[in-house]
N, C-alpha and C. Protein backbone atom coordinates (compact mmCIF):
# COMPACT_ATOMS: atom_id res chain seq x y z
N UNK A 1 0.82 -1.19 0.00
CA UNK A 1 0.00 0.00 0.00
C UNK A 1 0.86 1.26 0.00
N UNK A 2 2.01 1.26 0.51
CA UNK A 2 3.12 2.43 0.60
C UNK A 2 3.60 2.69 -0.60
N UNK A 3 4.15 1.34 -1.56
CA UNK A 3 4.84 1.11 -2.64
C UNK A 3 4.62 2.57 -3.82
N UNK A 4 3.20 3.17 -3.77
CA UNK A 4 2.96 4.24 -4.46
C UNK A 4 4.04 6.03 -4.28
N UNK A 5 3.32 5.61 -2.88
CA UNK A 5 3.73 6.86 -2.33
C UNK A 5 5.75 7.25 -2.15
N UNK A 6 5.87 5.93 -2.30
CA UNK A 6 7.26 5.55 -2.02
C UNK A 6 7.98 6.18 -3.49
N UNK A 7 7.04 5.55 -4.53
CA UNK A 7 7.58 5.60 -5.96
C UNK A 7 7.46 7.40 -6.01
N UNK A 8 6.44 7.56 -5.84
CA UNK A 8 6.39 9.25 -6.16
C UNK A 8 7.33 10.31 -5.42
N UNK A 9 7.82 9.70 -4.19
CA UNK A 9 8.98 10.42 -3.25
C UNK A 9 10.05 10.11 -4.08
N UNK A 10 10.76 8.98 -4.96
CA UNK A 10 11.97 8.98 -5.31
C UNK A 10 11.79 10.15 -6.88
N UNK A 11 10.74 10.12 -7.24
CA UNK A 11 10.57 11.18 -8.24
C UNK A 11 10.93 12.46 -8.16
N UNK A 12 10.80 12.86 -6.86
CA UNK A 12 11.60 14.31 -6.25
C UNK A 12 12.54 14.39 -5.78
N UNK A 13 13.47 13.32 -5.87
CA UNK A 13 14.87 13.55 -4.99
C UNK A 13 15.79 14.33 -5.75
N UNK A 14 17.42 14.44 -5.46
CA UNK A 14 17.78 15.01 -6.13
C UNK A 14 18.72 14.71 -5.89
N UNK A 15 18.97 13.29 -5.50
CA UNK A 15 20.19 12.36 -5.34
C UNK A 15 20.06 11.50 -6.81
N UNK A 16 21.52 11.89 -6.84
CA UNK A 16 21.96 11.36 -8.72
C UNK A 16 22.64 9.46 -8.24
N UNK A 17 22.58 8.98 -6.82
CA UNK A 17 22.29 7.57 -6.86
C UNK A 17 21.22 7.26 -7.06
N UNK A 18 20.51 7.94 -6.05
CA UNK A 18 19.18 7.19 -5.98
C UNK A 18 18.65 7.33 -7.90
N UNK A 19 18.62 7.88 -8.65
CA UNK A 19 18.05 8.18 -9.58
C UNK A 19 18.67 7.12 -10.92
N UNK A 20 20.19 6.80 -10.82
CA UNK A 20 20.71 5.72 -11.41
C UNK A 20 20.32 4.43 -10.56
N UNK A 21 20.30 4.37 -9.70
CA UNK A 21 20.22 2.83 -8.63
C UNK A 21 18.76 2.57 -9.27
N UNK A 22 17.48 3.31 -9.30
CA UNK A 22 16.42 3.03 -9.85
C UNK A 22 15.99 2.80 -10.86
N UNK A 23 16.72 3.50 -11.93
CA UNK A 23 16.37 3.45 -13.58
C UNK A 23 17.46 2.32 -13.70
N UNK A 24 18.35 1.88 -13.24
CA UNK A 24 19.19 1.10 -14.08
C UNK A 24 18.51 -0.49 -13.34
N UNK A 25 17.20 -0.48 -12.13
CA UNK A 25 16.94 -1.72 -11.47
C UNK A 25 15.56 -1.77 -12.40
N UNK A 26 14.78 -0.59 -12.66
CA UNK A 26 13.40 -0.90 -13.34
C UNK A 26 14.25 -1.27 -14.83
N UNK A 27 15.25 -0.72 -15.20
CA UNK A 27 15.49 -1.21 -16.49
C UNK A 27 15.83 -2.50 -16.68
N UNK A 28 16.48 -2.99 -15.58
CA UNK A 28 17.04 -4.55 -15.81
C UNK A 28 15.52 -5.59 -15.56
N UNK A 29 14.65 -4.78 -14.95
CA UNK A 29 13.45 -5.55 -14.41
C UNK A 29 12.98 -5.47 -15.95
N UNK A 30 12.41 -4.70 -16.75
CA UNK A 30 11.77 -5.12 -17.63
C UNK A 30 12.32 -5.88 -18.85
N UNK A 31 14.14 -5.85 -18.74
CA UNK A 31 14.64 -6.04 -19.77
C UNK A 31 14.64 -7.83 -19.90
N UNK A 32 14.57 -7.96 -18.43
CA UNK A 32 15.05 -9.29 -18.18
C UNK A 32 13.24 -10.01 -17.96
N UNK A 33 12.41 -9.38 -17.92
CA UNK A 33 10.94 -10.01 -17.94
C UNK A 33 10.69 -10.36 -19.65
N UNK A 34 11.02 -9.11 -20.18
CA UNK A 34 10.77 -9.22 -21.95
C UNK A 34 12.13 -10.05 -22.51
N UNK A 35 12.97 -10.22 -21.85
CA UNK A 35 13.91 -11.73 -22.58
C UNK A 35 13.32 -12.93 -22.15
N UNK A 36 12.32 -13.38 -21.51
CA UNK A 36 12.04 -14.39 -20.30
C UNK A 36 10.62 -14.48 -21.20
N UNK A 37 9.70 -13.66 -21.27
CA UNK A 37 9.00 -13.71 -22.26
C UNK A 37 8.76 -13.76 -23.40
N UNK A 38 9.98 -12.90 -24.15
CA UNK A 38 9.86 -13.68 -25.46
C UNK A 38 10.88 -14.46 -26.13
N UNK A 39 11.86 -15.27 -25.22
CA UNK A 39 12.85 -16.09 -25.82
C UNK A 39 12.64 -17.17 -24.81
N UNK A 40 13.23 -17.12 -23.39
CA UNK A 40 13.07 -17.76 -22.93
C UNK A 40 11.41 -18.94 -23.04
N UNK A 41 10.72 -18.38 -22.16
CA UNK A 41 9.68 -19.22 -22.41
C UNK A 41 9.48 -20.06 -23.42
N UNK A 42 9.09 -19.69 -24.90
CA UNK A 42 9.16 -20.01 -25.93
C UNK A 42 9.98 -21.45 -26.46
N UNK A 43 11.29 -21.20 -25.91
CA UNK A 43 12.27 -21.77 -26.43
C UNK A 43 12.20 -23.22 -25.45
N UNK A 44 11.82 -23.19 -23.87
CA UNK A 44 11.99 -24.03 -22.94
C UNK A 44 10.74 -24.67 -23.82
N UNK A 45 9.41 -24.11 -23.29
CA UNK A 45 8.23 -24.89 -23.70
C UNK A 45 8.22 -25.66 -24.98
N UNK A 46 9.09 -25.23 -26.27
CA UNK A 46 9.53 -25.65 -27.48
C UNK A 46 10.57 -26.95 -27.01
N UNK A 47 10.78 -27.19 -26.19
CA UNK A 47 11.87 -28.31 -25.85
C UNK A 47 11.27 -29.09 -24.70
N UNK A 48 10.33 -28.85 -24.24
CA UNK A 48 9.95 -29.26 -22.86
C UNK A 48 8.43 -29.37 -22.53
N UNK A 49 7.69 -28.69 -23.57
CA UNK A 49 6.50 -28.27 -23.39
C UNK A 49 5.61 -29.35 -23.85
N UNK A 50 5.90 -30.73 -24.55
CA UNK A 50 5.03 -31.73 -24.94
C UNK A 50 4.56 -31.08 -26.56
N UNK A 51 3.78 -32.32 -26.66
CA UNK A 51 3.05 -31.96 -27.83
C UNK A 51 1.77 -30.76 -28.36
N UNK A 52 1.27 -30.70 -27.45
CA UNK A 52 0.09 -30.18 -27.97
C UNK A 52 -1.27 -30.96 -27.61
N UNK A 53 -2.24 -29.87 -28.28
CA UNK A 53 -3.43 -30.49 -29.01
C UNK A 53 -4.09 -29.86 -30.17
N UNK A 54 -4.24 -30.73 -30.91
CA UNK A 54 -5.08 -30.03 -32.62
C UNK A 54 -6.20 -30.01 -32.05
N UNK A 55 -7.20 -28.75 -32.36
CA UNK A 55 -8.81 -28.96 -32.35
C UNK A 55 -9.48 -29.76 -33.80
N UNK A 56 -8.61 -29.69 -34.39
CA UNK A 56 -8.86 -29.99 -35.85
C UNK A 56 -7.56 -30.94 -37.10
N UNK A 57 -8.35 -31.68 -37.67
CA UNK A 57 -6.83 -32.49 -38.26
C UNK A 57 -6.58 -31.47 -39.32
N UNK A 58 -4.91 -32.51 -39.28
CA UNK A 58 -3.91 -31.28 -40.18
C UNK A 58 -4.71 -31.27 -42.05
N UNK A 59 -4.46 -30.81 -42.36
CA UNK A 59 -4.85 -31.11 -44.13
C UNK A 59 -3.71 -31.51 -44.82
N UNK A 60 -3.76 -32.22 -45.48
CA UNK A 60 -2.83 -33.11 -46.37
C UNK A 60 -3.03 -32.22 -47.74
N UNK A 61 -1.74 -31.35 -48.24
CA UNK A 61 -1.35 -30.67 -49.55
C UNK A 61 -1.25 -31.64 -50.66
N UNK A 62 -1.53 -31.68 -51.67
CA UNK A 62 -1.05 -32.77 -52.96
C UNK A 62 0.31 -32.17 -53.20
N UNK A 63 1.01 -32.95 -53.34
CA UNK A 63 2.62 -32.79 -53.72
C UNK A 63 2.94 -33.03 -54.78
N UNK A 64 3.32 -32.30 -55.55
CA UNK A 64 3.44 -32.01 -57.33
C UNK A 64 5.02 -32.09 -57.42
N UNK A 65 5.17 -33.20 -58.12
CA UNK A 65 6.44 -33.31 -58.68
C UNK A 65 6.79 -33.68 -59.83
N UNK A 66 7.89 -32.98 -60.31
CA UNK A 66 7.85 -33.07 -61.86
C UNK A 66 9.12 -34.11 -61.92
């Protein structure tokens, strides 16, 4: 419930740590959520994640060869 009020106090400081210590921790926070989301995950569940399920069968293409 503080977490707000907390965020809006470091918005007025005028300490040049506090202001790198924060942007460089929210930056690694999102950088490292959006690698985790779109590589990570992906890639584990692609190796780990099983098969699936079709709602519907695959369709069979005619294969034309000359």
């Amino acid at each position: 419930m503080t977490d707000p009020f907390f965020a809006d106090s470091l918005g007025f400081t005028r300490s040049k740590l506090l202001e790198v210590y924060y942007f460089r921790m929210w930056l690694s926070l999102i950088v490292s959520g959006a690698l985790h989301g779109l590589v990570f995950l992906p890639v584990a569940l692609s190796l780990w994640g099983g098969q699936g399920s079709l709602s519907f069968p695959r369709r069979q293409f005619p294969s034309f060869k000359s």
